[in-house]
C-alpha atoms as a PDB file:
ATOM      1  CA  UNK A   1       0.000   0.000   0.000  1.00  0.00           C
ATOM      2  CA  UNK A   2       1.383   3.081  -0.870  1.00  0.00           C
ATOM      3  CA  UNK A   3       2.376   6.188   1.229  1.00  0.00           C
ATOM      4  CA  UNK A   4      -0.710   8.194  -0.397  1.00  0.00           C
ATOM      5  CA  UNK A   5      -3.101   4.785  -0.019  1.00  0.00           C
ATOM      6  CA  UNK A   6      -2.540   5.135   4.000  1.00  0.00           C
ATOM      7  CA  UNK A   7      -3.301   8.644   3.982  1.00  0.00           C
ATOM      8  CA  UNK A   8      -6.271   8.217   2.678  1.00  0.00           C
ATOM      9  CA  UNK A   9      -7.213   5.312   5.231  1.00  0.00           C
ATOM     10  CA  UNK A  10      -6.583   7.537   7.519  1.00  0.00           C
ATOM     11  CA  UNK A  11      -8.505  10.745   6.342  1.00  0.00           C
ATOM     12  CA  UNK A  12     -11.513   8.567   6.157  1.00  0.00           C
ATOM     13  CA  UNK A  13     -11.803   6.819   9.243  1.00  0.00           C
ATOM     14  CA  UNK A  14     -14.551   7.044  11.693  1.00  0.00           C
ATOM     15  CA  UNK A  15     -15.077   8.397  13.436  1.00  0.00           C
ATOM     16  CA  UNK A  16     -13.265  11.940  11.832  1.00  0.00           C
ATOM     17  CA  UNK A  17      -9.694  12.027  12.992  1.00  0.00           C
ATOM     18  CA  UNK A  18      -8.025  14.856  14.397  1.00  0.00           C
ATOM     19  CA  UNK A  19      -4.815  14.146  14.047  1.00  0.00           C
ATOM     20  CA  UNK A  20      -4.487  15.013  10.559  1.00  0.00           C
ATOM     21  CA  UNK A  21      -1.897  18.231   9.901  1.00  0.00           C
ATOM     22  CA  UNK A  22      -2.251  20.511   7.149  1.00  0.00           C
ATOM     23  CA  UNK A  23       0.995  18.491   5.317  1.00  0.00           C
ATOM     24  CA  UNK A  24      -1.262  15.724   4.967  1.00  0.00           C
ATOM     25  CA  UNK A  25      -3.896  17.822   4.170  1.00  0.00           C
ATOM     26  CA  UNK A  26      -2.195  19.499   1.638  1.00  0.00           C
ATOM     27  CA  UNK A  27      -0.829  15.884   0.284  1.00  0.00           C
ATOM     28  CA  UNK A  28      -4.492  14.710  -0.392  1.00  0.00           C
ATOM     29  CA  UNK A  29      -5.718  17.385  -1.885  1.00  0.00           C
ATOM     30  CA  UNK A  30      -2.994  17.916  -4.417  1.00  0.00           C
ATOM     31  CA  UNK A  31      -3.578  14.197  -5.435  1.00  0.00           C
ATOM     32  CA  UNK A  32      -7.526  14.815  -6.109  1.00  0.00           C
ATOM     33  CA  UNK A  33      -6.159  17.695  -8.317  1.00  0.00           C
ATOM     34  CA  UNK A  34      -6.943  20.615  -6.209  1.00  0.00           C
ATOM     35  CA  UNK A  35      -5.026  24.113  -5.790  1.00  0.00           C
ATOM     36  CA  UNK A  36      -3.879  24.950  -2.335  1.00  0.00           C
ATOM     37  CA  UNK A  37      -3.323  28.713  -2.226  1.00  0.00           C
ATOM     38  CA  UNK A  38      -2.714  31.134   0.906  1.00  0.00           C
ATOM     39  CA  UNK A  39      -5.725  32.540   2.106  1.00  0.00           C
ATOM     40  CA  UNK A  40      -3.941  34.569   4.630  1.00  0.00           C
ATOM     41  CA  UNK A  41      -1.682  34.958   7.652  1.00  0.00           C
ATOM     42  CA  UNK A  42      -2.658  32.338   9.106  1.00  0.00           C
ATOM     43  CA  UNK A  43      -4.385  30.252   6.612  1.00  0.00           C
ATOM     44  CA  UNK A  44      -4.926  28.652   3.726  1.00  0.00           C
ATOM     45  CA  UNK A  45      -6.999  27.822   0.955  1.00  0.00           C
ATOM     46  CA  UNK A  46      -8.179  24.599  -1.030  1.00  0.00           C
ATOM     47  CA  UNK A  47      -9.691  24.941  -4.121  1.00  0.00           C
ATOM     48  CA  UNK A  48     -11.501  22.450  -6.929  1.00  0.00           C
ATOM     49  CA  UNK A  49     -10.994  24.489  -9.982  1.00  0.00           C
ATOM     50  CA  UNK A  50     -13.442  22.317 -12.293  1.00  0.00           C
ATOM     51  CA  UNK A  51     -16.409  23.390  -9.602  1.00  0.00           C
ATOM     52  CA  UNK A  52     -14.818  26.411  -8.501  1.00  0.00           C
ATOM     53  CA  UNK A  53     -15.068  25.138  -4.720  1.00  0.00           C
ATOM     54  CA  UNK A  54     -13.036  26.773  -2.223  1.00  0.00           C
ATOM     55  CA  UNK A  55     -12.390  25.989   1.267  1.00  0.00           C
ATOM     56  CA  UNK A  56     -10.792  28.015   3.994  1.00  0.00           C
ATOM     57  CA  UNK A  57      -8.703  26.479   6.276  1.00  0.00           C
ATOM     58  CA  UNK A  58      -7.157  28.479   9.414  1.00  0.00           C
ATOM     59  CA  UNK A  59      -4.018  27.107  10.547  1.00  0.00           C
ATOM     60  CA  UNK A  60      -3.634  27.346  14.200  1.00  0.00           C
ATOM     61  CA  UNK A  61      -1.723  24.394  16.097  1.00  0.00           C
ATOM     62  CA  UNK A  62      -0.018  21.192  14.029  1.00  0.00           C
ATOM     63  CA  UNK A  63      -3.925  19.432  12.953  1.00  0.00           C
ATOM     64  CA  UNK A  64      -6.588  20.560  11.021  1.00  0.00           C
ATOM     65  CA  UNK A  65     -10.091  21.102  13.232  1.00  0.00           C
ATOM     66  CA  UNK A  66     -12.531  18.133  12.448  1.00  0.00           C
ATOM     67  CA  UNK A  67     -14.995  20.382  11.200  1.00  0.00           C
ATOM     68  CA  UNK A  68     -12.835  21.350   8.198  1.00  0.00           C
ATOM     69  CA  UNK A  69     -11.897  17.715   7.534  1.00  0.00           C
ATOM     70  CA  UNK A  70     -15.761  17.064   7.059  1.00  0.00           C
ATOM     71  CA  UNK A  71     -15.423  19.700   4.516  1.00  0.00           C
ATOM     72  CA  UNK A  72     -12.788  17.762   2.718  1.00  0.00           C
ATOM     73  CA  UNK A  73     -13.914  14.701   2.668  1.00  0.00           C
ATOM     74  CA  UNK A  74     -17.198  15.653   1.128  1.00  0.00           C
ATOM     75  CA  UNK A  75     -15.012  17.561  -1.588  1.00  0.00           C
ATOM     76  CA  UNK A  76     -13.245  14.534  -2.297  1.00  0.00           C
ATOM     77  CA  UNK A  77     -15.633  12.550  -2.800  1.00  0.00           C
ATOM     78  CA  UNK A  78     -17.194  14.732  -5.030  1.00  0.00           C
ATOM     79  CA  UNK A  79     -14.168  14.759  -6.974  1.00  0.00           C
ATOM     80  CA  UNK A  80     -14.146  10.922  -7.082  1.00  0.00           C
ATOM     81  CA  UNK A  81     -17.759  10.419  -8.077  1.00  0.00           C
ATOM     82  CA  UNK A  82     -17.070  13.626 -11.199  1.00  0.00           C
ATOM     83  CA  UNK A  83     -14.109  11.353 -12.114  1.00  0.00           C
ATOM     84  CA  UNK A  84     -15.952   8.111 -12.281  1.00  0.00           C
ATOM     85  CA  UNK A  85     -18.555   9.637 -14.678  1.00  0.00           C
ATOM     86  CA  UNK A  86     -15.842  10.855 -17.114  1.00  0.00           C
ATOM     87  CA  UNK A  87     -14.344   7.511 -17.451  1.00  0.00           C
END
């Protein structure tokens, strides 16, 4: 299983883990083939160009606040299900 398999084990385990840090964060959603811009002093910003989806995410401590992983992980699989029905 590869590095980027685990990760997303991880990112989608229940319940919502909060031990995930914006690295990881950032890993994921460069592999779903989103933008991660700054948004800011103290955050940043993921964005799904194709639905023009953009997601705020304050950085304060090493792990990203459940609340904004929920986010994600509905993004994602968004992203998934828009990529199955292109193929």
């Amino acid at each position: 299983m590869s590095t980027l398999e685990k990760l997303k084990v991880k990112f989608n385990e229940k319940p919502i883990p909060n031990n995930i840090s914006f690295d990881e964060v950032e890993r994921l959603a460069k592999a779903y083939g989103c933008i991660v811009v700054a948004g800011g002093k103290h955050s940043k910003k993921v964005v799904d160009v194709p639905s023009g989806t953009v997601i705020p995410i304050p950085m304060h401590g090493k792990y990203v606040q459940e609340a904004y992983i929920k986010e994600l992980k509905d993004l994602f699989r968004e992203i998934e299900t828009r990529n199955r029905e292109v193929d």
